[in-house]
Protein backbone atom coordinates (compact mmCIF):
# COMPACT_ATOMS: atom_id res chain seq x y z
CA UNK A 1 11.78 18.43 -4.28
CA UNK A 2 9.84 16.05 -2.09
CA UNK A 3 7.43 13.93 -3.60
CA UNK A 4 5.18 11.62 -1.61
CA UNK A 5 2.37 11.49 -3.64
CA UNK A 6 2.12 9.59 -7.32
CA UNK A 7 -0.14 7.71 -9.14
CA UNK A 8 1.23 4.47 -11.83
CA UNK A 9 -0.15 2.34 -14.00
CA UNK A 10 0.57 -1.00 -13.72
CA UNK A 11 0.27 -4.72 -15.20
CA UNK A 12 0.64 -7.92 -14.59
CA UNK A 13 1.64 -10.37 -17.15
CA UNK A 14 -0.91 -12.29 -19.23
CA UNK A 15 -0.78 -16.35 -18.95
CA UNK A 16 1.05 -18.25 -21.93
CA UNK A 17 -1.56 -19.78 -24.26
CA UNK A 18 -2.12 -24.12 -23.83
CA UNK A 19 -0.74 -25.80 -26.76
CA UNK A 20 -2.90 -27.89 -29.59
CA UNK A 21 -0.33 -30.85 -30.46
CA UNK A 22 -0.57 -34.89 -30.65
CA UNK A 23 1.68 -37.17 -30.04
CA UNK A 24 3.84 -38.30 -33.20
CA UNK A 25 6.28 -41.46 -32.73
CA UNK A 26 7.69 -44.31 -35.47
CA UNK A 27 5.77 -47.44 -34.47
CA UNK A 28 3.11 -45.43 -32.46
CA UNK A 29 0.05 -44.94 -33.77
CA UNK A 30 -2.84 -42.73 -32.21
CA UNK A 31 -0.47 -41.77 -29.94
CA UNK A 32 -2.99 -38.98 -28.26
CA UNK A 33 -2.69 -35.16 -27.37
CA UNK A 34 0.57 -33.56 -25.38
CA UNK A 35 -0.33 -29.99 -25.80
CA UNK A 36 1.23 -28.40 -22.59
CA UNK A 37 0.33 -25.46 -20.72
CA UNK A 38 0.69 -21.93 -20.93
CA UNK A 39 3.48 -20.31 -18.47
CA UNK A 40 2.01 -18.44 -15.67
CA UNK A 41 2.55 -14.37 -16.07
CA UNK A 42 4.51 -12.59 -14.09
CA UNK A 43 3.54 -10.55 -11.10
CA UNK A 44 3.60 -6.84 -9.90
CA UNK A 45 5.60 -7.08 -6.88
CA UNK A 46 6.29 -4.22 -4.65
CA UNK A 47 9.51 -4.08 -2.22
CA UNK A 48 10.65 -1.49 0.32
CA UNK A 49 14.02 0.03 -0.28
CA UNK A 50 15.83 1.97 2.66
CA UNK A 51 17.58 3.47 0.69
CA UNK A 52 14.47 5.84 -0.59
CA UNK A 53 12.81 8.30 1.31
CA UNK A 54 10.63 9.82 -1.78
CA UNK A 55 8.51 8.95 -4.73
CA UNK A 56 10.17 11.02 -7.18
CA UNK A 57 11.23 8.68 -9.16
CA UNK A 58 7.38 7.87 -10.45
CA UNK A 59 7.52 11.07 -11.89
CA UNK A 60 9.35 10.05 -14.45
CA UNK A 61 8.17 6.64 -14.87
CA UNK A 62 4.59 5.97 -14.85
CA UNK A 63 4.22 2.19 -16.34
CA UNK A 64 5.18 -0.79 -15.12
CA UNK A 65 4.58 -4.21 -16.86
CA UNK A 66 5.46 -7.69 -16.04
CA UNK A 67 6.39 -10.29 -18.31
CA UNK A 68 3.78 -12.65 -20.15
CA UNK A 69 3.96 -16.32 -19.81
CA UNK A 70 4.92 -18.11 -22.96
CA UNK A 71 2.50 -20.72 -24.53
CA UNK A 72 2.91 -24.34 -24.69
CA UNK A 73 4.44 -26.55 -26.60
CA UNK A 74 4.09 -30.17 -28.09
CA UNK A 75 5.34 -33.25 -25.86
CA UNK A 76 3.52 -31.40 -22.90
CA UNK A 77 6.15 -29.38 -22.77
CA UNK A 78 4.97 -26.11 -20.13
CA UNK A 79 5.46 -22.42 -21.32
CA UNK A 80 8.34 -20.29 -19.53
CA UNK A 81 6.23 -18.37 -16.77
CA UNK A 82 7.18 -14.37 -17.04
CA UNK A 83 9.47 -12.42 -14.57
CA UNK A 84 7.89 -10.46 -12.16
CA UNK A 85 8.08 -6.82 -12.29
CA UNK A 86 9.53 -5.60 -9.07
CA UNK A 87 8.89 -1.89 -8.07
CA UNK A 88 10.91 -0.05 -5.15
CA UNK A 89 9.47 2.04 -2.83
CA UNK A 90 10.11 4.39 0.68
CA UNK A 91 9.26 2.16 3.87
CA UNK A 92 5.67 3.63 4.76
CA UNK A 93 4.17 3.75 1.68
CA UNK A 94 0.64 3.07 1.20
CA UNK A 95 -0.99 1.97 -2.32
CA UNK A 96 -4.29 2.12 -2.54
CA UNK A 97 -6.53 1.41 -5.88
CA UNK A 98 -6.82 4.98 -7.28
CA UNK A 99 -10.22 4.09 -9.11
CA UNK A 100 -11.98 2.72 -5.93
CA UNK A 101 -10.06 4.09 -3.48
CA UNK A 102 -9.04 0.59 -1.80
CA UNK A 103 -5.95 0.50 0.12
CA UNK A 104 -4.11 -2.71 -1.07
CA UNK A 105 -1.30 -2.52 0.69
CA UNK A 106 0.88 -0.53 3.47
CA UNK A 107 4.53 -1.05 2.91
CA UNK A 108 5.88 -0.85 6.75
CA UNK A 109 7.78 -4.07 6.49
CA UNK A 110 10.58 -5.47 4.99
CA UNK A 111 8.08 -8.56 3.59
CA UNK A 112 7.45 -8.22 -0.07
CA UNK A 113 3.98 -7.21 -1.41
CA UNK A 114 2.63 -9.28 -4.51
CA UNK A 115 -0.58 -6.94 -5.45
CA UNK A 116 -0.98 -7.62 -9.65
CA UNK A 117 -1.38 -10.97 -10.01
CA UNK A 118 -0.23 -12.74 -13.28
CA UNK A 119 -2.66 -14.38 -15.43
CA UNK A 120 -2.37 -18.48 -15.08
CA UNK A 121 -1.28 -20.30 -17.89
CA UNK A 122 -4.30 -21.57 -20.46
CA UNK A 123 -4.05 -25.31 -20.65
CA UNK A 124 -3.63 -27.54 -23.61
CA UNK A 125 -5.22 -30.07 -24.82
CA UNK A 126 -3.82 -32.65 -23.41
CA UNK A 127 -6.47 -31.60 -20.02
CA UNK A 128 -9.24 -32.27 -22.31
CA UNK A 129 -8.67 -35.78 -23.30
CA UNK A 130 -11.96 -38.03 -21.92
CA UNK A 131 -13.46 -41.61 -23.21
CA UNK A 132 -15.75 -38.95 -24.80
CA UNK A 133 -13.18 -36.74 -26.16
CA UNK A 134 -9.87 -38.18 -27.70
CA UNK A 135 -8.27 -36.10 -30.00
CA UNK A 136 -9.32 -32.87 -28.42
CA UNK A 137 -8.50 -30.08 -31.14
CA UNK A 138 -8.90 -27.31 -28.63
CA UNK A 139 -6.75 -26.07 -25.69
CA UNK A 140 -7.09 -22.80 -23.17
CA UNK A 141 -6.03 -19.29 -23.93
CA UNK A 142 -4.04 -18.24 -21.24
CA UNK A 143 -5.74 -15.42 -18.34
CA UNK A 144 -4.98 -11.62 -18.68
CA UNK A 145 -2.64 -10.45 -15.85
CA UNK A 146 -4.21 -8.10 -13.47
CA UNK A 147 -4.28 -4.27 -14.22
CA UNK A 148 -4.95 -1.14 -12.27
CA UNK A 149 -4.17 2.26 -11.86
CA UNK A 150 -2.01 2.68 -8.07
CA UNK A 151 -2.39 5.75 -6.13
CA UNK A 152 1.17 5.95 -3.94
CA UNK A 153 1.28 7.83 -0.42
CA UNK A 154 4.27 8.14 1.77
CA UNK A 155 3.63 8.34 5.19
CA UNK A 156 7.01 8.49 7.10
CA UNK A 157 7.32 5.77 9.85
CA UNK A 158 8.78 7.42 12.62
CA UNK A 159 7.99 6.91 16.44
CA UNK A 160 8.45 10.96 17.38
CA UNK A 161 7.15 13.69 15.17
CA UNK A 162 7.96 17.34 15.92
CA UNK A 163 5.54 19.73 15.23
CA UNK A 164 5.66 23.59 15.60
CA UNK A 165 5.33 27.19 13.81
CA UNK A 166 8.46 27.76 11.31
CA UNK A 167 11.56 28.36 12.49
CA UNK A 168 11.17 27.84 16.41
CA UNK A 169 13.97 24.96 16.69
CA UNK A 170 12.73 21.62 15.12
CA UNK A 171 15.68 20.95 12.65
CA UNK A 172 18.19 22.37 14.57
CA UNK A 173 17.41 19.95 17.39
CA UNK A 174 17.03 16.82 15.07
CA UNK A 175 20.25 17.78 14.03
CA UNK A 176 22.15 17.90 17.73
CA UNK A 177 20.50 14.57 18.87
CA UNK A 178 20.97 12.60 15.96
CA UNK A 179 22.93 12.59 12.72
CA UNK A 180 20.70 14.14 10.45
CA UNK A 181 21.55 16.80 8.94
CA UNK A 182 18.95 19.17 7.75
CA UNK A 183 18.91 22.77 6.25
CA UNK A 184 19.10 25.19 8.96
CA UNK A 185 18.77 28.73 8.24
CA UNK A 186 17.01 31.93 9.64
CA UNK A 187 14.16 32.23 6.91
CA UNK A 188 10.40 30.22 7.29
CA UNK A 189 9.98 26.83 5.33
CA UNK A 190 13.39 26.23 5.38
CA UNK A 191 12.71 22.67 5.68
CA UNK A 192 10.23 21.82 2.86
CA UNK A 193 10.54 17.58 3.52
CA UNK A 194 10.64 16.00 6.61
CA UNK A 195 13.21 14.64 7.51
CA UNK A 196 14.40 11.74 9.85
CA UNK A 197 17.10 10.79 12.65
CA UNK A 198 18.00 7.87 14.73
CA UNK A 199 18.25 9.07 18.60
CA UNK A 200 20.06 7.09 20.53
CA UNK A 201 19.50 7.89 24.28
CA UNK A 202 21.79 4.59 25.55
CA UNK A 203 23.23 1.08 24.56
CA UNK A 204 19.95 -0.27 24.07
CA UNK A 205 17.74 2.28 23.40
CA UNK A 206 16.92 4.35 20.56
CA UNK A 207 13.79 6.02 18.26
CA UNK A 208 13.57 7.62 14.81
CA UNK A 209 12.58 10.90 15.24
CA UNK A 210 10.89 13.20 12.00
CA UNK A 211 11.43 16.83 11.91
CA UNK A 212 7.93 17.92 10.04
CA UNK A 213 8.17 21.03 8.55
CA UNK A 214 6.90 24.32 9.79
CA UNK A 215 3.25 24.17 10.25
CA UNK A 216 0.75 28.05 9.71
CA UNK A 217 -2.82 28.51 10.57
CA UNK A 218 -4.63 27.13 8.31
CA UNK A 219 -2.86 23.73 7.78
CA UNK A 220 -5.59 21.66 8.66
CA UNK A 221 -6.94 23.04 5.71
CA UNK A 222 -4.42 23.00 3.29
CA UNK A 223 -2.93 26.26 3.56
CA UNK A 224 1.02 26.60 3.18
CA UNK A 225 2.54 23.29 3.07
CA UNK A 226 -0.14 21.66 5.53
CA UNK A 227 -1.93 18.43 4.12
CA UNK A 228 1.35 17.62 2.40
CA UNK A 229 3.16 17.21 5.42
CA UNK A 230 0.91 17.03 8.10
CA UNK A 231 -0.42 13.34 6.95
CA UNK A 232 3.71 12.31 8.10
CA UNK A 233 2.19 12.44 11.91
CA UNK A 234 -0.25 10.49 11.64
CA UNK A 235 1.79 7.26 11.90
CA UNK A 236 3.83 9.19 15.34
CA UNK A 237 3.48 7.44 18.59
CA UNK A 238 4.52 10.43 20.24
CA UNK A 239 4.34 14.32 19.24
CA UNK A 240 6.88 17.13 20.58
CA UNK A 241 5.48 20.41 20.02
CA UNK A 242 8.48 22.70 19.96
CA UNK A 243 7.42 26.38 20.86
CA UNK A 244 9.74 29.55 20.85
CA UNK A 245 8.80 30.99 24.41
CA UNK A 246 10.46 34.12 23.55
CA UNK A 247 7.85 35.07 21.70
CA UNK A 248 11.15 36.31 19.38
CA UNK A 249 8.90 36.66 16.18
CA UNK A 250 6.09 38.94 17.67
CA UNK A 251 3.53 35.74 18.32
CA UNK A 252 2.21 34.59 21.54
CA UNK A 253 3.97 31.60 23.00
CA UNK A 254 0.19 29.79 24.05
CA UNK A 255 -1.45 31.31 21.23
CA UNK A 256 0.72 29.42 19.03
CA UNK A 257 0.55 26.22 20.76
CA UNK A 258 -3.04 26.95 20.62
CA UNK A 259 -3.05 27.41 16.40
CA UNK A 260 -1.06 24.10 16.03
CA UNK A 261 -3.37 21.81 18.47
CA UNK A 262 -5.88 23.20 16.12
CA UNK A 263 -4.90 22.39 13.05
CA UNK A 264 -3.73 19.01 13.98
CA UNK A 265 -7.63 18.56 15.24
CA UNK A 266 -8.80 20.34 12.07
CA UNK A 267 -6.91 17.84 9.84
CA UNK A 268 -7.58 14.45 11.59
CA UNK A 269 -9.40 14.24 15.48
CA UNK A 270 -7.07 10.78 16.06
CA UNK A 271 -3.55 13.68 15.73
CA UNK A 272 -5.15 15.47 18.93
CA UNK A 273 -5.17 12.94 20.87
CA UNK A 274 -1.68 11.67 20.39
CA UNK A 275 0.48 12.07 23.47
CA UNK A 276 2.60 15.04 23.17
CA UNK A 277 5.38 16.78 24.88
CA UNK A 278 6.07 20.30 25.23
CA UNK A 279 9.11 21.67 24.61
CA UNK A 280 10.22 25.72 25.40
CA UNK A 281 12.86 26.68 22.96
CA UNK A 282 15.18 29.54 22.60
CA UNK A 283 15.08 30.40 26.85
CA UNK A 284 18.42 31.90 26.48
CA UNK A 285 16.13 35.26 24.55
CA UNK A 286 13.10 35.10 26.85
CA UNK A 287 12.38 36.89 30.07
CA UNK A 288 12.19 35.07 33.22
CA UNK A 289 8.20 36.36 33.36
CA UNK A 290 8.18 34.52 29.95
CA UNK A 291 9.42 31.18 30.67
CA UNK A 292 7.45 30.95 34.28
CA UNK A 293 3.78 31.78 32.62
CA UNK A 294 4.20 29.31 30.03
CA UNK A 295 5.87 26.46 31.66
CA UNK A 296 2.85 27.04 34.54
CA UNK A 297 -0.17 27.31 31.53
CA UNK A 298 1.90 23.70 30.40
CA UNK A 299 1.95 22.61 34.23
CA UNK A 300 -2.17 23.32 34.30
CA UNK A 301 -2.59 21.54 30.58
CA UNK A 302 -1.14 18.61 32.54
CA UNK A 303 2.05 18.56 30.14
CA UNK A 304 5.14 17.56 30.18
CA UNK A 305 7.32 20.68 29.92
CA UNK A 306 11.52 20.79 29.30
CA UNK A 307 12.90 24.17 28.53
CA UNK A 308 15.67 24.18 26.33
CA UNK A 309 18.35 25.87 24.06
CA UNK A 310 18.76 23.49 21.01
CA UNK A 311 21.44 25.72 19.15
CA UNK A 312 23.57 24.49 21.95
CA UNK A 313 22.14 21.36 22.92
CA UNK A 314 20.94 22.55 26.56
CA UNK A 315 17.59 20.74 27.58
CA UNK A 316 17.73 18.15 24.90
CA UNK A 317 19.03 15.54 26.68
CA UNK A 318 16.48 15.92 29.16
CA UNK A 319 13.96 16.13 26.70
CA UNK A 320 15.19 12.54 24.85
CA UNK A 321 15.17 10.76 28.08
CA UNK A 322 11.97 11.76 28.46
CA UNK A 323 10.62 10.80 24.93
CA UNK A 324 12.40 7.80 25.49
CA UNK A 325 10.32 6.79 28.24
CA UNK A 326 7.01 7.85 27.33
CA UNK A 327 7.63 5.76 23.65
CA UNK A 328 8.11 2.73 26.43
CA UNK A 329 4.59 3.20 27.83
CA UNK A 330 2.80 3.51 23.89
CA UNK A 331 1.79 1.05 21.29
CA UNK A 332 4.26 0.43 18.43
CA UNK A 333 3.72 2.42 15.20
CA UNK A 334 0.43 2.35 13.34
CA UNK A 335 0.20 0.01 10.24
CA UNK A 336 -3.04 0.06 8.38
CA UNK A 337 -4.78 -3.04 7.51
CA UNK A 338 -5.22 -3.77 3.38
CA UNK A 339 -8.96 -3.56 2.77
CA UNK A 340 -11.12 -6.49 1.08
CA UNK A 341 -12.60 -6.44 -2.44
CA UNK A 342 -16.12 -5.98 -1.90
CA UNK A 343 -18.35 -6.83 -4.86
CA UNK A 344 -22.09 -5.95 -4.27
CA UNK A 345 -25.40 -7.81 -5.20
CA UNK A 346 -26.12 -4.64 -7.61
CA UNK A 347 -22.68 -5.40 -9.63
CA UNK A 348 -23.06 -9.14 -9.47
CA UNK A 349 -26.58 -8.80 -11.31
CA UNK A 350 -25.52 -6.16 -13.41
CA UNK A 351 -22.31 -4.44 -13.89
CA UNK A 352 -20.56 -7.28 -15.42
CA UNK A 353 -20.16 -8.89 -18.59
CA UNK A 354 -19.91 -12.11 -19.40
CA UNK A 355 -18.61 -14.22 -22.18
CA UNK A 356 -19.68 -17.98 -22.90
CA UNK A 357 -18.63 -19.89 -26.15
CA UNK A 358 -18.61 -23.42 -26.58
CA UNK A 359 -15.75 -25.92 -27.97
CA UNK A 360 -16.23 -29.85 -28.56
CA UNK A 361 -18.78 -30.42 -26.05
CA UNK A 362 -16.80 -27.95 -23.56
CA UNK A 363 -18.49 -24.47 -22.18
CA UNK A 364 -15.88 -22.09 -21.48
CA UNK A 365 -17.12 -19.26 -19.17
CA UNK A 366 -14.94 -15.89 -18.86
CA UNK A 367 -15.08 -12.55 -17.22
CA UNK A 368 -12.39 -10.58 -15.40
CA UNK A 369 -14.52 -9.83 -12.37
CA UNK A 370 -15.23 -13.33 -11.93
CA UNK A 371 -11.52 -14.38 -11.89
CA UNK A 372 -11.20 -11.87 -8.97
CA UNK A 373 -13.71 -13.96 -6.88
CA UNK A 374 -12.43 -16.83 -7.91
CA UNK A 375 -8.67 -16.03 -6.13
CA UNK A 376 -10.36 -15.89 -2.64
CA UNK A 377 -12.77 -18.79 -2.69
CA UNK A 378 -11.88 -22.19 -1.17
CA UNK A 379 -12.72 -24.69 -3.58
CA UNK A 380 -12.46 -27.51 -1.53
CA UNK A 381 -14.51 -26.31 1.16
CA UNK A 382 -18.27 -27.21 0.97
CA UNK A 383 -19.04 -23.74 2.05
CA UNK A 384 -17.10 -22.13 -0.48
CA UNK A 385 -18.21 -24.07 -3.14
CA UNK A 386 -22.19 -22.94 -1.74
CA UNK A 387 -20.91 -19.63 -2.07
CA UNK A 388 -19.72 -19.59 -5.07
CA UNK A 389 -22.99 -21.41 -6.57
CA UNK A 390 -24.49 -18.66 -5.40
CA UNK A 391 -22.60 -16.14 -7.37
CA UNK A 392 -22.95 -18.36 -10.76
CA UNK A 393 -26.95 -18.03 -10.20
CA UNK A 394 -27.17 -14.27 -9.20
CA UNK A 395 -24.65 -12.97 -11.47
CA UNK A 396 -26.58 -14.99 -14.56
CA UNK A 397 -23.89 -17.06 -15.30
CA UNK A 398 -25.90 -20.42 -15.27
CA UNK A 399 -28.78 -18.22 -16.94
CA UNK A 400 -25.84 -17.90 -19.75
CA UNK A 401 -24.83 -20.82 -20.01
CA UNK A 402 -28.39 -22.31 -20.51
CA UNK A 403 -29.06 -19.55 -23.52
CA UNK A 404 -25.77 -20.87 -25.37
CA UNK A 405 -27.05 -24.09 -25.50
CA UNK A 406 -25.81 -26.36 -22.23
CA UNK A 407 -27.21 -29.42 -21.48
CA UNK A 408 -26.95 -31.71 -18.42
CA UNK A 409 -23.91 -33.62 -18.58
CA UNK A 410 -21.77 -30.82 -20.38
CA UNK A 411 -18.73 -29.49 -19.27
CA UNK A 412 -18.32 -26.08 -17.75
CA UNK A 413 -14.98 -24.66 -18.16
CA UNK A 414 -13.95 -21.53 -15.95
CA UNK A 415 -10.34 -20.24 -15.94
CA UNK A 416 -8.86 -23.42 -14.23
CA UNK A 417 -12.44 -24.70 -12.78
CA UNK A 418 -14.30 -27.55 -14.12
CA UNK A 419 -17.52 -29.35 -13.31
CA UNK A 420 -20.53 -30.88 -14.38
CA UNK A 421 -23.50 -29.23 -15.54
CA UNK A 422 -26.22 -29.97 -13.83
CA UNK A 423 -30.08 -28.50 -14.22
């Protein structure tokens, strides 16, 4: 079965706790705090694997977890930070946040993809030491890993996609120009996954080419097999609609090039307008009345038009050279761009909570959301720093901060931020 849809759980791993611990020595007295820090956690890092051309295998496992950081220890000793949890997937996969809908990532390279971050390590108390403070008795719990639900989509990366009705040729000519080697048989659907060869038209020239399976009115839709497949050519530079001109089946020859232009315009208006390439399949059983009035309704389209017999590999290499040079004349495949977190003024005011407690002169402020912000801001840029002033005031942390008690001078504590409280 072909799978190229799933949806995962998965987390990060929490930061190791900061250690409480003082220095203890023969002959040395008041020998201070060495509480270390926490280990960072480990992170959810996705990889592409060739060797995969499916998501089956997050059928059967759903959760994925990365290691926690270990705490402290004494002598400011650090915590072991966790492994990362590494999760394989098909080149072309997209993952997208299946709460809001964000796409996080789009797995067309070979570069790894860190999207859970682990939770840093909580310090110890040897960070709070001051002329104030000596023999801090307090130290940092580490930060909670990140955690989401993924949404997985495969969409195949492959520079031509051939479209067409079942059974008018598609597999049987991925199979005579390349080495795939797909189902054939003389019954509809019976390709039910794409499927993908390597043409090589000369010693320094070559495309991957997708056989899509059979497309029926209606696709655009989701009748038959159609969004489940049809997404596959959306990432095609080029599209070769394969058409039985024999008209073998009792359909039209037009009419059905007419049905699939449709659908591909019903599902997404960008799959229209993709360059495409016509090709006539199965001559050998039409008339010659047959081939001449649709290779002239191609000609008047303003197609490109190559007859062929796939079965025995007549036409096709024709038909490669010319896919070859039209792929020389388009843009490289599409790759989609990961979309921002976007936080607005409504959730900033109110669709967060916050949590402020106070240790030893120290006010420690926490909140998952605003440890999100917090990994994109710039703190040693002025206007970053303005920015994220700005946040503090409209999201009510100062307002907080002031109700548990802070006074100017005070330390404000958040995640691995520190300043001085100001009114």
């Amino acid at each position: 079965m072909f799978i190229d849809r799933a949806i995962i759980h998965a987390k990060a791993g929490n930061g190791g706790d900061g250690a409480v611990a003082f220095h203890r020595e023969k002959y040395v007295a008041s020998g201070g705090p060495d509480g270390g820090d926490g280990g960072h956690g480990g992170n959810i890092v996705f990889v592409v694997d060739t060797g995969l051309n499916t998501l089956v295998d997050f059928r059967h496992k759903r959760k994925y977890t990365a290691q926690n950081g270990q705490p402290g220890g004494g002598k400011r000793c650090s915590g072991k930070s966790g492994e990362d949890c590494i999760i394989k997937v098909p080149k072309g996969t997209l993952i997208f946040d299946n709460e809001t809908g964000r796409l996080m990532a789009d797995m067309s390279s070979d570069e790894p993809q860190i999207l859970l971050k682990g939770g840093r390590g909580g310090w110890g108390n040897s960070h709070f030491a001051n002329s104030r403070r000596q023999t801090p008795r307090f130290s940092k719990p580490g930060v909670p890993g990140e955690e989401c639900d993924l949404r997985l989509e495969l969409k195949l990366l492959a520079d031509v996609g051939l479209i067409g009705f079942p059974s008018v040729g598609k597999s049987t000519l991925v199979s005579v120009v390349s080495e795939a080697k797909p189902k054939i048989a003389d019954y509809h659907f019976t390709t039910l996954s794409p499927v993908l060869g390597v043409v090589t038209v000369g010693p320094d020239t070559s495309f991957v080419m997708a056989d899509i399976p059979g497309l029926i009115e209606g696709a655009g839709e989701g009748v038959g097999l159609g969004h489940d497949f049809l997404r596959h050519v959306e990432r095609c530079r080029l599209l070769v609609h394969i058409v039985d001109v024999s008209g073998s089946e009792g359909r039209d020859p037009i009419e059905d090039f007419d049905v699939i232009n449709k659908e591909l315009k019903t599902f997404n208006e960008e799959l229209a307008s993709l360059p495409m390439i016509v090709a006539g399949n199965k001559v050998d059983l039409a008339n010659d009345d047959q081939q001449e009035i649709f290779a002239k309704e191609m000609e008047k389209r303003g197609y490109e038009y190559y007859p062929m017999m796939a079965a025995i590999s007549h036409g096709t290499e024709e038909l490669m050279q010319a896919c070859a040079r039209k792929l020389q004349t388009l843009p490289p495949i599409k790759e989609y761009e990961p979309e921002p977190v976007v936080i607005s003024e409504e959730e900033l005011a109110h669709g967060h909570k916050i949590d402020v407690y106070e240790q030893e002169g120290v006010f420690f402020v926490e909140s998952p959301w605003l440890l999100n912000i917090m990994r994109g801001i710039n703190f040693s840029d002025d206007d970053g720093l303005m920015y994220f002033e700005r946040v503090l005031k409209s999201a009510g942390v100062i307002e907080a901060l002031r109700e548990a008690g802070i006074s100017e001078g005070d330390t404000v504590s958040i995640y691995d931020f520190e300043f001085e409280f100001i009114n």
